[in-house]
Protein backbone atom coordinates (compact mmCIF):
# COMPACT_ATOMS: atom_id res chain seq x y z
CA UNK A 1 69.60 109.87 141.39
CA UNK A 2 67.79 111.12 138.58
CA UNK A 3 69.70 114.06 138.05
CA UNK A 4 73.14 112.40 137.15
CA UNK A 5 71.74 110.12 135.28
CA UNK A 6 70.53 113.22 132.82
CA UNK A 7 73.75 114.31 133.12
CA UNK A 8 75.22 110.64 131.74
CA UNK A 9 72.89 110.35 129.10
CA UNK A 10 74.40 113.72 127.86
CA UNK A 11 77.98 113.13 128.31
CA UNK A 12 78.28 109.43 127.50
CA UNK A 13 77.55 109.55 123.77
CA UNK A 14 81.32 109.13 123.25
CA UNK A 15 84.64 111.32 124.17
CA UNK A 16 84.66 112.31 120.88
CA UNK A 17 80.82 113.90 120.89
CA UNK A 18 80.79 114.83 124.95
CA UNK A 19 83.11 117.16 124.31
CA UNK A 20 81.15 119.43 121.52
CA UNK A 21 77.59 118.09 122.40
CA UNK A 22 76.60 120.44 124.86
CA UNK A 23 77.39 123.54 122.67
CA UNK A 24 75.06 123.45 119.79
CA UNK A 25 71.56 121.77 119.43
CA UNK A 26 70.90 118.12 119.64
CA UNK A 27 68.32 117.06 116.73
CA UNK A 28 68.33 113.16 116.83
CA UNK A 29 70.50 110.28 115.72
CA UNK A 30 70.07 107.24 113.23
CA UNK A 31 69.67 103.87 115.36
CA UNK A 32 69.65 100.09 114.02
CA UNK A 33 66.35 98.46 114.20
CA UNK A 34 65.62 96.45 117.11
CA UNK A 35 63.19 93.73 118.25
CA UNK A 36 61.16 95.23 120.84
CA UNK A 37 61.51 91.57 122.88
CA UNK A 38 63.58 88.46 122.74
CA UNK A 39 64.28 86.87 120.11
CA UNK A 40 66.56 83.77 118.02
CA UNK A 41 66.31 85.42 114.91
CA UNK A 42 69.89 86.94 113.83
CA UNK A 43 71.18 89.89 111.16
CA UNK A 44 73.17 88.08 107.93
CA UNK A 45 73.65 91.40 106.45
CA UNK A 46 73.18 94.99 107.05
CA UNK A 47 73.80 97.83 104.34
CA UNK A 48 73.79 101.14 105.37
CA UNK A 49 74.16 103.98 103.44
CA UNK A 50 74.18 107.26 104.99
CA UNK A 51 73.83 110.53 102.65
CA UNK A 52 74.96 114.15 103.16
CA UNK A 53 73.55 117.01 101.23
CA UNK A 54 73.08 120.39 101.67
CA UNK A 55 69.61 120.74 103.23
CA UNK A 56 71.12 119.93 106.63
CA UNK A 57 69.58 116.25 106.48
CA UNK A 58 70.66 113.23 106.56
CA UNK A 59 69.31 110.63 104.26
CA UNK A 60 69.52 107.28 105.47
CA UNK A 61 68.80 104.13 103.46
CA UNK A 62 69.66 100.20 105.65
CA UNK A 63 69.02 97.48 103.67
CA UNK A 64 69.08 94.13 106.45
CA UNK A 65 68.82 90.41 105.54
CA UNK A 66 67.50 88.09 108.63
CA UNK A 67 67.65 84.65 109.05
CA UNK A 68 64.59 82.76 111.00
CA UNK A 69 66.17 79.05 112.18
CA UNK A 70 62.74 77.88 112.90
CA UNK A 71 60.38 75.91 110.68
CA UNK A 72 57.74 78.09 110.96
CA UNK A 73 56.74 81.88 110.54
CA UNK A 74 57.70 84.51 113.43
CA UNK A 75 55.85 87.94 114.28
CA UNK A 76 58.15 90.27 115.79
CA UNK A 77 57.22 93.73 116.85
CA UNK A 78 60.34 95.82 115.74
CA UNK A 79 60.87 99.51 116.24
CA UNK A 80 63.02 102.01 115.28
CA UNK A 81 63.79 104.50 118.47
CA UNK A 82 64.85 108.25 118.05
CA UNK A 83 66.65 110.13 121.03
CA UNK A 84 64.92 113.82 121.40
CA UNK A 85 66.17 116.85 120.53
CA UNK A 86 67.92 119.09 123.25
CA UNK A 87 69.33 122.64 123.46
CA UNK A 88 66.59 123.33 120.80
CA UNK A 89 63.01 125.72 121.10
CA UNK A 90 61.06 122.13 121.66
CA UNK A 91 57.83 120.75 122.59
CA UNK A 92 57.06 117.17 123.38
CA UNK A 93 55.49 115.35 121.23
CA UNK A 94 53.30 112.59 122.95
CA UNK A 95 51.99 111.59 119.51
CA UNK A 96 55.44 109.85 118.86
CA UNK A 97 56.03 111.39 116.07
CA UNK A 98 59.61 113.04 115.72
CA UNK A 99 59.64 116.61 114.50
CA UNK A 100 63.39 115.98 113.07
CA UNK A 101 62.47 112.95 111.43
CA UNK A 102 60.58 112.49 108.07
CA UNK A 103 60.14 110.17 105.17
CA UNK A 104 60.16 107.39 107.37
CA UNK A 105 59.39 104.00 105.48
CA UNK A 106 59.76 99.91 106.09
CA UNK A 107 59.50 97.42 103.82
CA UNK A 108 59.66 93.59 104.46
CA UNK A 109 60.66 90.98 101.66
CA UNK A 110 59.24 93.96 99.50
CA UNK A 111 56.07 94.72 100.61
CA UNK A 112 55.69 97.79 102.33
CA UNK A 113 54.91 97.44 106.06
CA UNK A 114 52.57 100.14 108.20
CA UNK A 115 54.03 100.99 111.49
CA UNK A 116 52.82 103.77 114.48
CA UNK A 117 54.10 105.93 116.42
CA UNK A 118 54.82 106.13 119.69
CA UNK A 119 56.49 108.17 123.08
CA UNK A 120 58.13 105.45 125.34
CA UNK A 121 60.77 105.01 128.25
CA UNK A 122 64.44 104.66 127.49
CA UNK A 123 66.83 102.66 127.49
CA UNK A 124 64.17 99.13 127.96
CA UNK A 125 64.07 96.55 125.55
CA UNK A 126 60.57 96.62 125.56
CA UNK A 127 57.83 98.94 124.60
CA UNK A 128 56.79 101.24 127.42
CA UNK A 129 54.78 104.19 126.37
CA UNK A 130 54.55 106.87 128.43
CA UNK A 131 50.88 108.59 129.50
CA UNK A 132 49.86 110.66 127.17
CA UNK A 133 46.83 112.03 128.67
CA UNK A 134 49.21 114.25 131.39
CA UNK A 135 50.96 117.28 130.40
CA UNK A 136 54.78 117.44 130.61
CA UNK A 137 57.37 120.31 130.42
CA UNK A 138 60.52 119.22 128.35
CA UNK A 139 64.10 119.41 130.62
CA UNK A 140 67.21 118.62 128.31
CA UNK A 141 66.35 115.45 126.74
CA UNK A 142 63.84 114.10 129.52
CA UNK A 143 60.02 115.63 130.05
CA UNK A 144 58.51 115.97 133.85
CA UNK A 145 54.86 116.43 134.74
CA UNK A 146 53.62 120.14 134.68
CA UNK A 147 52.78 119.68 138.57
CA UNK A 148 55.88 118.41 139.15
CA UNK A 149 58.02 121.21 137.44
CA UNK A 150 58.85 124.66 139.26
CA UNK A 151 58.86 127.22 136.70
CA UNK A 152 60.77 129.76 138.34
CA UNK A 153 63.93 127.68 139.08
CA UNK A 154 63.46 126.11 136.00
CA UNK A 155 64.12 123.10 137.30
CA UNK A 156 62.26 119.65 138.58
CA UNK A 157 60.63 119.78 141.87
CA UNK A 158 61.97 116.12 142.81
CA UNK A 159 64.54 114.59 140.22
CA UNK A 160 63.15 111.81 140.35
CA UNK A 161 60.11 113.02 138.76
CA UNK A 162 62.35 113.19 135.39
CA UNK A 163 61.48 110.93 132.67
CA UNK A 164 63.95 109.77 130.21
CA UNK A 165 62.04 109.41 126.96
CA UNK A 166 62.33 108.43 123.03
CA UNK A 167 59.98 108.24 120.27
CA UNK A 168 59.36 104.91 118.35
CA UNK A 169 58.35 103.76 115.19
CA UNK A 170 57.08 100.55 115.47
CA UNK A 171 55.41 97.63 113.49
CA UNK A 172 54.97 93.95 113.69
CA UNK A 173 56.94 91.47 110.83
CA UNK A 174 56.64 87.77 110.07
CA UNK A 175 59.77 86.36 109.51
CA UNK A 176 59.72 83.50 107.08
CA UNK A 177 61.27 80.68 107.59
CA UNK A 178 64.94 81.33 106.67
CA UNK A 179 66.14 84.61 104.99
CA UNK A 180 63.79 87.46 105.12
CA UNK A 181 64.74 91.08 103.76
CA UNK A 182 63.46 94.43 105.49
CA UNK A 183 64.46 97.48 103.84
CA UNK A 184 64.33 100.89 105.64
CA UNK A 185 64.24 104.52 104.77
CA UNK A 186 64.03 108.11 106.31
CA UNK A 187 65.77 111.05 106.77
CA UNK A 188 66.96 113.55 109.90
CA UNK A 189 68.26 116.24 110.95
CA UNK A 190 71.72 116.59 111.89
CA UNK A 191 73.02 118.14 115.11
CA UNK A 192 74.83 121.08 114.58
CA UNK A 193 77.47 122.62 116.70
CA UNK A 194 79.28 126.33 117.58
CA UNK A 195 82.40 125.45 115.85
CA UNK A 196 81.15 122.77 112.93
CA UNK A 197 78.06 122.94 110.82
CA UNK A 198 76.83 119.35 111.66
CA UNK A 199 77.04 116.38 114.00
CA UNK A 200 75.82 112.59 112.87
CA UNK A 201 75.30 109.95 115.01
CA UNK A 202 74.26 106.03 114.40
CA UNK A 203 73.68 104.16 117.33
CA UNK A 204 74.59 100.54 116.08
CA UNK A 205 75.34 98.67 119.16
CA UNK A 206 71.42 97.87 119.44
CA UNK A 207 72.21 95.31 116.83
CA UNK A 208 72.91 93.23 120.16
CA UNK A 209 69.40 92.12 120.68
CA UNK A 210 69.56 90.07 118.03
CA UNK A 211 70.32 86.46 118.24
CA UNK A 212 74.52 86.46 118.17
CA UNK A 213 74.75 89.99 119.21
CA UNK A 214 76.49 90.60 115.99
CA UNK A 215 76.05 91.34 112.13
CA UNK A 216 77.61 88.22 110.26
CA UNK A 217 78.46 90.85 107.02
CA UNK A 218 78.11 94.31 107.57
CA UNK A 219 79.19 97.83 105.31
CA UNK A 220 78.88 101.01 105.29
CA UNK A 221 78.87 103.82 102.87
CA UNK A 222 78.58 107.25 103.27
CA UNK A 223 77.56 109.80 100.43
CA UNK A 224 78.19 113.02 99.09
CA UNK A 225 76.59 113.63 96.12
CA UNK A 226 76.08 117.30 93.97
CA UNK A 227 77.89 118.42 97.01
CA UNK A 228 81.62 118.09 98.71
CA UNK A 229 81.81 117.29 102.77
CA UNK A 230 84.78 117.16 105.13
CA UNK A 231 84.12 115.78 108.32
CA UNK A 232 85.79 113.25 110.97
CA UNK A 233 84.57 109.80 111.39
CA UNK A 234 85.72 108.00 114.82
CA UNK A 235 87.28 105.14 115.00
CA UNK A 236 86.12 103.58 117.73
CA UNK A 237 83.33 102.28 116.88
CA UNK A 238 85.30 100.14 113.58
CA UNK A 239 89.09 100.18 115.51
CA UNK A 240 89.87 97.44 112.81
CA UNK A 241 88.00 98.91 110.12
CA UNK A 242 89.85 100.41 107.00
CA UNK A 243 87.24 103.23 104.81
CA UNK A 244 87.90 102.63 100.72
CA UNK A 245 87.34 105.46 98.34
CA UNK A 246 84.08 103.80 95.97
CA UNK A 247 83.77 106.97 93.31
CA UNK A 248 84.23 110.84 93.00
CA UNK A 249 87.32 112.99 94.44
CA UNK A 250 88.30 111.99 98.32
CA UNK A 251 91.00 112.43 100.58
CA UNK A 252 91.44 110.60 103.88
CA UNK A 253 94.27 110.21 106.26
CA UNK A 254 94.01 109.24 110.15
CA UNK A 255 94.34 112.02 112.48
CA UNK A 256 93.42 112.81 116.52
CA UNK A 257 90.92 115.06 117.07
CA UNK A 258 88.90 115.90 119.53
CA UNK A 259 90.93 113.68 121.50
CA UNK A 260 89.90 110.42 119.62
CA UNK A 261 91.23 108.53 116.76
CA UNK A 262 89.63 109.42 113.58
CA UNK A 263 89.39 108.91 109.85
CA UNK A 264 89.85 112.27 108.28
CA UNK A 265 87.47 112.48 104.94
CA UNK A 266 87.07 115.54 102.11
CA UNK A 267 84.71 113.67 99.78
CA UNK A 268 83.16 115.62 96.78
CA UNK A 269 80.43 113.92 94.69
CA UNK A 270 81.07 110.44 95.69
CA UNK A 271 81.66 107.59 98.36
CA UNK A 272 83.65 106.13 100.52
CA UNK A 273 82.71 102.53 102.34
CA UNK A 274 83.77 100.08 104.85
CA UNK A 275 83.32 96.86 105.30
CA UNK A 276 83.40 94.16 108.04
CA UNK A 277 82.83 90.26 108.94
CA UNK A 278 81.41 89.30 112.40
CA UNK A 279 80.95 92.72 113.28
CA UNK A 280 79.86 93.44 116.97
CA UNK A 281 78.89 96.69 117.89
CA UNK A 282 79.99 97.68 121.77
CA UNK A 283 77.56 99.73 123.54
CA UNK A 284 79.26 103.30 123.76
CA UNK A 285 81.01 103.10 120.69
CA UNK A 286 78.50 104.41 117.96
CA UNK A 287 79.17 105.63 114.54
CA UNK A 288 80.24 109.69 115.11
CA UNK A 289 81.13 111.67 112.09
CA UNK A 290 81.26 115.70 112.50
CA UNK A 291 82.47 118.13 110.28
CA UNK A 292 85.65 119.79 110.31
CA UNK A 293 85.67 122.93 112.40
CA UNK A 294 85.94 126.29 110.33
CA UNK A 295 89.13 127.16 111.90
CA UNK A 296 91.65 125.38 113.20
CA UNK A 297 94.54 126.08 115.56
CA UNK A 298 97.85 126.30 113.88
CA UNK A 299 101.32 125.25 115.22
CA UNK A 300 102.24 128.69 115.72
CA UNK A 301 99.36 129.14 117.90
CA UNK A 302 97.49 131.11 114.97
CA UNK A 303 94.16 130.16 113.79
CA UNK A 304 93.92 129.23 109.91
CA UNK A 305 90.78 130.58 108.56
CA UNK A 306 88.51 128.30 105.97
CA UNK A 307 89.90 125.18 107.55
CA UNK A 308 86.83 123.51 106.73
CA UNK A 309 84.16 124.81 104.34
CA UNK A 310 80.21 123.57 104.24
CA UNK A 311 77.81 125.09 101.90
CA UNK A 312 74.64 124.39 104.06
CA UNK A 313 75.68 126.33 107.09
CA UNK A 314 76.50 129.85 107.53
CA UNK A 315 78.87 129.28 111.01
CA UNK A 316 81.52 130.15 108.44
CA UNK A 317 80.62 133.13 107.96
CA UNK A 318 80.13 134.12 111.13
CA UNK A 319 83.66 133.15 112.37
CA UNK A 320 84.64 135.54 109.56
CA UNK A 321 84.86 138.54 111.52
CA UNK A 322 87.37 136.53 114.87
CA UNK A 323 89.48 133.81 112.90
CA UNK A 324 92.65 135.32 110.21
CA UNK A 325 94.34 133.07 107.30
CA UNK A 326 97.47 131.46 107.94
CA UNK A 327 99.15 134.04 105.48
CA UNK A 328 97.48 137.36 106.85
CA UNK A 329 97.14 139.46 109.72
CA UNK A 330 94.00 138.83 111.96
CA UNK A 331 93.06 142.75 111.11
CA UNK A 332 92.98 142.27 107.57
CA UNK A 333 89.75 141.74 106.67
CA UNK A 334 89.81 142.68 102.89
CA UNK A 335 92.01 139.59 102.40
CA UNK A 336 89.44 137.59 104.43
CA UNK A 337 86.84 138.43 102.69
CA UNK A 338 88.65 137.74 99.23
CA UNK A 339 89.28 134.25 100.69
CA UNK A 340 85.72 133.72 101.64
CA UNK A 341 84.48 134.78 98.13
CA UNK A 342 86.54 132.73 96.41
CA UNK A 343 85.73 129.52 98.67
CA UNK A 344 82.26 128.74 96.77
CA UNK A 345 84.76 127.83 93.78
CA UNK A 346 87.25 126.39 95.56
CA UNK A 347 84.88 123.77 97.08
CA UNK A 348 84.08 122.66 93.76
CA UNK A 349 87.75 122.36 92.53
CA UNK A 350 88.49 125.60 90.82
CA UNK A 351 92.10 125.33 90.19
CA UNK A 352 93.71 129.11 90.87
CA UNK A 353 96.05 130.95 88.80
CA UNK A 354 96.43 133.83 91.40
CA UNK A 355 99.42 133.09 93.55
CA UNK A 356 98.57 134.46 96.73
CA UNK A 357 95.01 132.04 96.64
CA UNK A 358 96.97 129.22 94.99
CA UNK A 359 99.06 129.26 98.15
CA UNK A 360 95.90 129.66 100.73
CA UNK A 361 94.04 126.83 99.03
CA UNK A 362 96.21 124.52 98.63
CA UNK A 363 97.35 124.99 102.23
CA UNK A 364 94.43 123.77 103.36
CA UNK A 365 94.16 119.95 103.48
CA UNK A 366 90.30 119.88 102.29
CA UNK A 367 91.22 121.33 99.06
CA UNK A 368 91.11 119.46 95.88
CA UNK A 369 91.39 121.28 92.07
CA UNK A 370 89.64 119.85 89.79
CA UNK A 371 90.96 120.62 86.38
CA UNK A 372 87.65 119.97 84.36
CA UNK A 373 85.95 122.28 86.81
CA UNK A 374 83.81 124.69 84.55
CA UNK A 375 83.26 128.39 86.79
CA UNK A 376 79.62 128.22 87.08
CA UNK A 377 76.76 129.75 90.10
CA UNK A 378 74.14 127.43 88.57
CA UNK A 379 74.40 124.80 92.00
CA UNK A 380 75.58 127.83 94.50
CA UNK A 381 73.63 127.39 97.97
CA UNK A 382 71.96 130.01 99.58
CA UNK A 383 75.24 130.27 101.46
CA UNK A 384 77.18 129.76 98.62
CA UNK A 385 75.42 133.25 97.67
CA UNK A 386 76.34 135.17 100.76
CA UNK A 387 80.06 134.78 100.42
CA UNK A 388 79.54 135.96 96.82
CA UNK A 389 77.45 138.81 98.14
CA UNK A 390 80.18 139.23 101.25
CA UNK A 391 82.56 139.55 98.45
CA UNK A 392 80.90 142.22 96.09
CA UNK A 393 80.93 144.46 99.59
CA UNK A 394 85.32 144.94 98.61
CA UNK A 395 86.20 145.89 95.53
CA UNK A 396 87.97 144.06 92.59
CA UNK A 397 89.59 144.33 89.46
CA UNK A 398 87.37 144.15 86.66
CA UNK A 399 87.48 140.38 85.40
CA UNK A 400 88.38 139.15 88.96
CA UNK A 401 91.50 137.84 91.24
CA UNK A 402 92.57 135.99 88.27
CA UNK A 403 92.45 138.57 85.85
CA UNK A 404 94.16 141.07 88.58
CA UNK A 405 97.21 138.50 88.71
CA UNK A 406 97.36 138.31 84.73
CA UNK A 407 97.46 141.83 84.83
CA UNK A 408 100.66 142.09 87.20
CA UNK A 409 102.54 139.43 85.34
CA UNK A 410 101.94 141.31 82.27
CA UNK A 411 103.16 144.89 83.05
CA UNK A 412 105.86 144.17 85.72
CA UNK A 413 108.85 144.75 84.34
CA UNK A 414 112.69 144.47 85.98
CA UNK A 415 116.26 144.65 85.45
CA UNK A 416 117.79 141.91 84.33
CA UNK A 417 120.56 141.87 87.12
CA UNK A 418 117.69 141.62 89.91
CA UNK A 419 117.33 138.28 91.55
CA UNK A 420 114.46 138.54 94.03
CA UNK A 421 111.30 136.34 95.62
CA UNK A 422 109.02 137.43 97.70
CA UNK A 423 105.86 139.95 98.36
CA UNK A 424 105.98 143.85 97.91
CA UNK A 425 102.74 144.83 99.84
CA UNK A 426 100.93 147.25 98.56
CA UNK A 427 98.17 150.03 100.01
CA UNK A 428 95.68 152.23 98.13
CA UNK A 429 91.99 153.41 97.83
CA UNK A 430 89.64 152.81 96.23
CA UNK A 431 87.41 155.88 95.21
CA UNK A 432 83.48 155.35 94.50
CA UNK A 433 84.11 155.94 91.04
CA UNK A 434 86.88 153.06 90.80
CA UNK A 435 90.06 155.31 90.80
CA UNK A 436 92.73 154.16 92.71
CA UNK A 437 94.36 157.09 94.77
CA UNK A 438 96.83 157.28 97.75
CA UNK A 439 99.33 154.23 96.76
CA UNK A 440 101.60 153.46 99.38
CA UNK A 441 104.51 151.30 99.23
CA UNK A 442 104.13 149.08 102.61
CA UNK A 443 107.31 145.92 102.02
CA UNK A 444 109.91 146.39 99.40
CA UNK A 445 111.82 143.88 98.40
CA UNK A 446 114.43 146.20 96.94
CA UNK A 447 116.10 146.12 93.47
CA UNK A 448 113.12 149.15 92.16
CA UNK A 449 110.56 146.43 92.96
CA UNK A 450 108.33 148.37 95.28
CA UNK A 451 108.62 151.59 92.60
CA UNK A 452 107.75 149.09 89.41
CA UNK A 453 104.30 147.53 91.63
CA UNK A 454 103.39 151.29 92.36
CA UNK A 455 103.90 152.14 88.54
CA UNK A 456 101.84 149.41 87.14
CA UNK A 457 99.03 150.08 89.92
CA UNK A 458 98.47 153.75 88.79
CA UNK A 459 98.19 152.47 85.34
CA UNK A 460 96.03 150.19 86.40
CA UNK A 461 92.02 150.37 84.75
CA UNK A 462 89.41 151.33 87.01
CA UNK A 463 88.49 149.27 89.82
CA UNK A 464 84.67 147.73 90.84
CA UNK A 465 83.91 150.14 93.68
CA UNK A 466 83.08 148.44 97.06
CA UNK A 467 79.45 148.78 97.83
CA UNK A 468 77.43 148.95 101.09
CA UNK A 469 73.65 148.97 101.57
CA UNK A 470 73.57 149.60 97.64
CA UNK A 471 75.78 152.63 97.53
CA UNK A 472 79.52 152.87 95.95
CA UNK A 473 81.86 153.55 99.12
CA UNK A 474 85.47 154.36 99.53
CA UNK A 475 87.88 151.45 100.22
CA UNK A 476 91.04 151.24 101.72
CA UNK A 477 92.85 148.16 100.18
CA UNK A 478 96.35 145.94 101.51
CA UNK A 479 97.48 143.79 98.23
CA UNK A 480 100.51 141.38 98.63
CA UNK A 481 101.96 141.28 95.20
CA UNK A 482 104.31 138.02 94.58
CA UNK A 483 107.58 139.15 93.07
CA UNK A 484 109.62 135.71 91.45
CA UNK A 485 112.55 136.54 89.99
CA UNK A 486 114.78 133.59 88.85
CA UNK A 487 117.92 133.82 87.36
CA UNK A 488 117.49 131.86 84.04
CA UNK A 489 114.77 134.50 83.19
CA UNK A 490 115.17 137.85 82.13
CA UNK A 491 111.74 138.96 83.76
CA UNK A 492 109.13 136.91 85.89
CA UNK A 493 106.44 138.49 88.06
CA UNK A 494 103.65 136.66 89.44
CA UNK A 495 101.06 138.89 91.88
CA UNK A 496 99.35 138.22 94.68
């Protein structure tokens, strides 16, 4: 029947996607090129490089080197097939042109080849298209006739009327005698999902319709340049395959998720690659990376907040409001927000002097300080500008989190017999004018610690006022202050 087989088509991506894949929107995927018929003609080498940025593309650049055993010159008519989008506001296309796709190029031994588009049957080696002079109403990733589509179940009259579709690029290459090069560019748009800002797929197991059904050399890099990614890469479709950090800052570890084995990746301004002899893809295990989910499940059954971080998607901030920090309550959202507006900076490596971010950030596995890091907006996303704007709705100390620890460390001041670590917690308001009234003692850690915090707050300069809608407004305020005693020093107070 028709109707499971929609259902497959959805599901069968992968355990790792099947799980997530149905809960966002579906854009497209990368795919090797393919012969559109038989043929003896085999891959020596394929280079892909795959590119994240922030635009919520993905820029993909395969480089392939073919080798014709025959004597004399081959045409092949190759194509490049994209899976439509679902779960999306989407209209077929019968033109063949993909609305996620763009910059689409092919060149062969370094002349540029033209191709055309075109709509055409799945899953076929060859070139089907489908009728474009009908009209068809779009169900998941398959289109029916308008006759044979009832509108008010929203549903196909007969299942079987269901057409399983893709769009192809396609274009006819000579092959040389011997090695020939085709080089091939364009760029989509990645899936994205409820709990991570994007999904990538490659389908690489169409490499099999070559001659050998495999790649003799094959690597692949993945980018992340003027920008910092952390994402998930499943292993199965490289179980032997070992990633190398190439350049920039990068972490990687291996790690379940999702119920799959997975390369774990935070990569900022650089690459990582892999690399692989005699590589055959297996149908069903494609290249999968997603990004780390914003929050993540702790072993204490709480949810750590900023587990992941993307600068091109705003799901981040709207988990803001459901998901606390390891180190605060879930109804605390002043400390939430002065997480998020700090994560801009954090993302690029600011190292933190204040001790209660210090601990947050480097708590969290993405996080890498970057000592040369220079505090600067000039590269800030759109997003990058909301948490900034999230975080001039609390108020701060003039000069910042920083400047509020500095502050504390400077003007604490205890007896010289009092041996004590830990946080005296701290309430007060913040009045539209700046003043701080109504100071409340909430955790003392004894030994006139709690008394000395409270003494150094009311002497404190005025605050930044919290603003909403443009207007100064009154702030209530919860502010863990760090008290270190140790017993070679006379004094020692850190804050936060």
């Amino acid at each position: 029947m028709i109707r499971k087989a929609l259902i497959f088509l959805l599901l069968t991506t992968t355990a790792f996607v099947g799980i997530l894949a149905n809960d966002g929107i579906y854009y497209t995927r990368g795919n090797h090129l393919v012969p559109l018929m038989e043929t003896d003609i085999s891959v020596r080498k394929e280079v892909l490089t795959i590119s994240l940025s922030d635009n919520g593309y993905a820029q993909v650049d395969v480089y392939y080197e073919f080798w014709n055993p025959a004597s004399t010159a081959k045409r092949l008519l190759m194509g490049f097939e994209a899976d439509p989008p679902y779960n999306d506001d989407y209209t077929f296309h019968p033109s063949g042109v993909h609305p996620n796709i763009t910059d689409f190029s092919v060149e062969m031994n370094g002349s540029p080849l033209p191709y055309r588009n075109a709509a055409c049957l799945s899953d076929t080696n060859r070139m089907l298209p489908i009728d474009i002079t009908k009209k068809y109403h779009v169900f998941a990733n398959a289109i029916v006739e308008e006759s044979k589509y009832d509108i008010e179940l929203d549903e196909p009259k007969d299942w079987n009327a269901a057409i399983g579709y893709s769009y192809v690029y396609y274009f006819y290459a000579d092959f040389q005698p011997g090695l020939n090069s085709v080089h091939h560019r364009y760029s989509y748009k990645l899936s994205k999902l409820n709990s991570a800002a994007y999904l990538l797929e490659y389908k690489l197991s169409p490499a099999g319709r070559w001659a050998g059904s495999k790649i003799d050399d094959f690597t692949l890099t993945i980018r992340a340049e003027n920008t910092a990614k952390h994402f998930f890469i499943s292993k199965e479709a490289f179980p032997d395959g070992t990633f190398q950090a190439v350049s920039g800052s990068c972490k990687m570890r291996q790690r379940e998720h999702l119920a799959s084995p997975c390369t774990e990746v935070s990569l900022r301004n650089g690459a990582i690659a892999l690399h692989l002899s005699d590589f055959r893809p297996q149908k069903g295990k494609e290249l999968t990376l997603i990004s780390a989910e914003v929050y993540e499940m702790t072993d204490s059954g709480r949810y750590n907040f900023a587990a992941s971080y993307d600068r091109s998607n705003d799901i981040f901030l709207k988990a803001l409001d459901f998901f606390d920090s390891t180190h605060i309550t879930p109804t605390d959202t002043t400390l939430l927000k002065r997480i998020a507006r700090n994560l801009p900076y954090a993302h690029r490596g600011h190292v933190f002097r204040d001790p209660f971010l210090k601990k947050h950030f480097e708590g969290l596995w993405w996080y890498m300080p970057d000592t040369e890091y220079k505090d600067s907006d000039a590269d800030f996303t759109d997003v990058d500008r909301e948490y900034i704007r999230l975080g001039k709705e609390c108020p701060s100390f003039p000069g910042g989190d920083d400047a509020l620890y500095q502050y504390f460390a400077e003007n604490i001041k205890l007896n010289n017999e009092c041996f004590v670590t830990g946080y005296v917690v701290i309430t007060f308001t913040v009045e539209t004018d700046g003043s701080i009234t109504n100071p409340k003692i909430r955790r003392d850690l004894g030994c006139g610690t709690g008394a000395e915090v409270k003494r150094v707050l009311e002497g404190m300069p005025r605050w930044i006022p919290g603003i909403r809608n443009g207007i100064p407004v009154k702030s209530e305020i919860s502010l863990p202050v760090l008290i270190a005693i140790q017993q070679a020093k006379s004094k020692h107070a850190l804050q936060q």
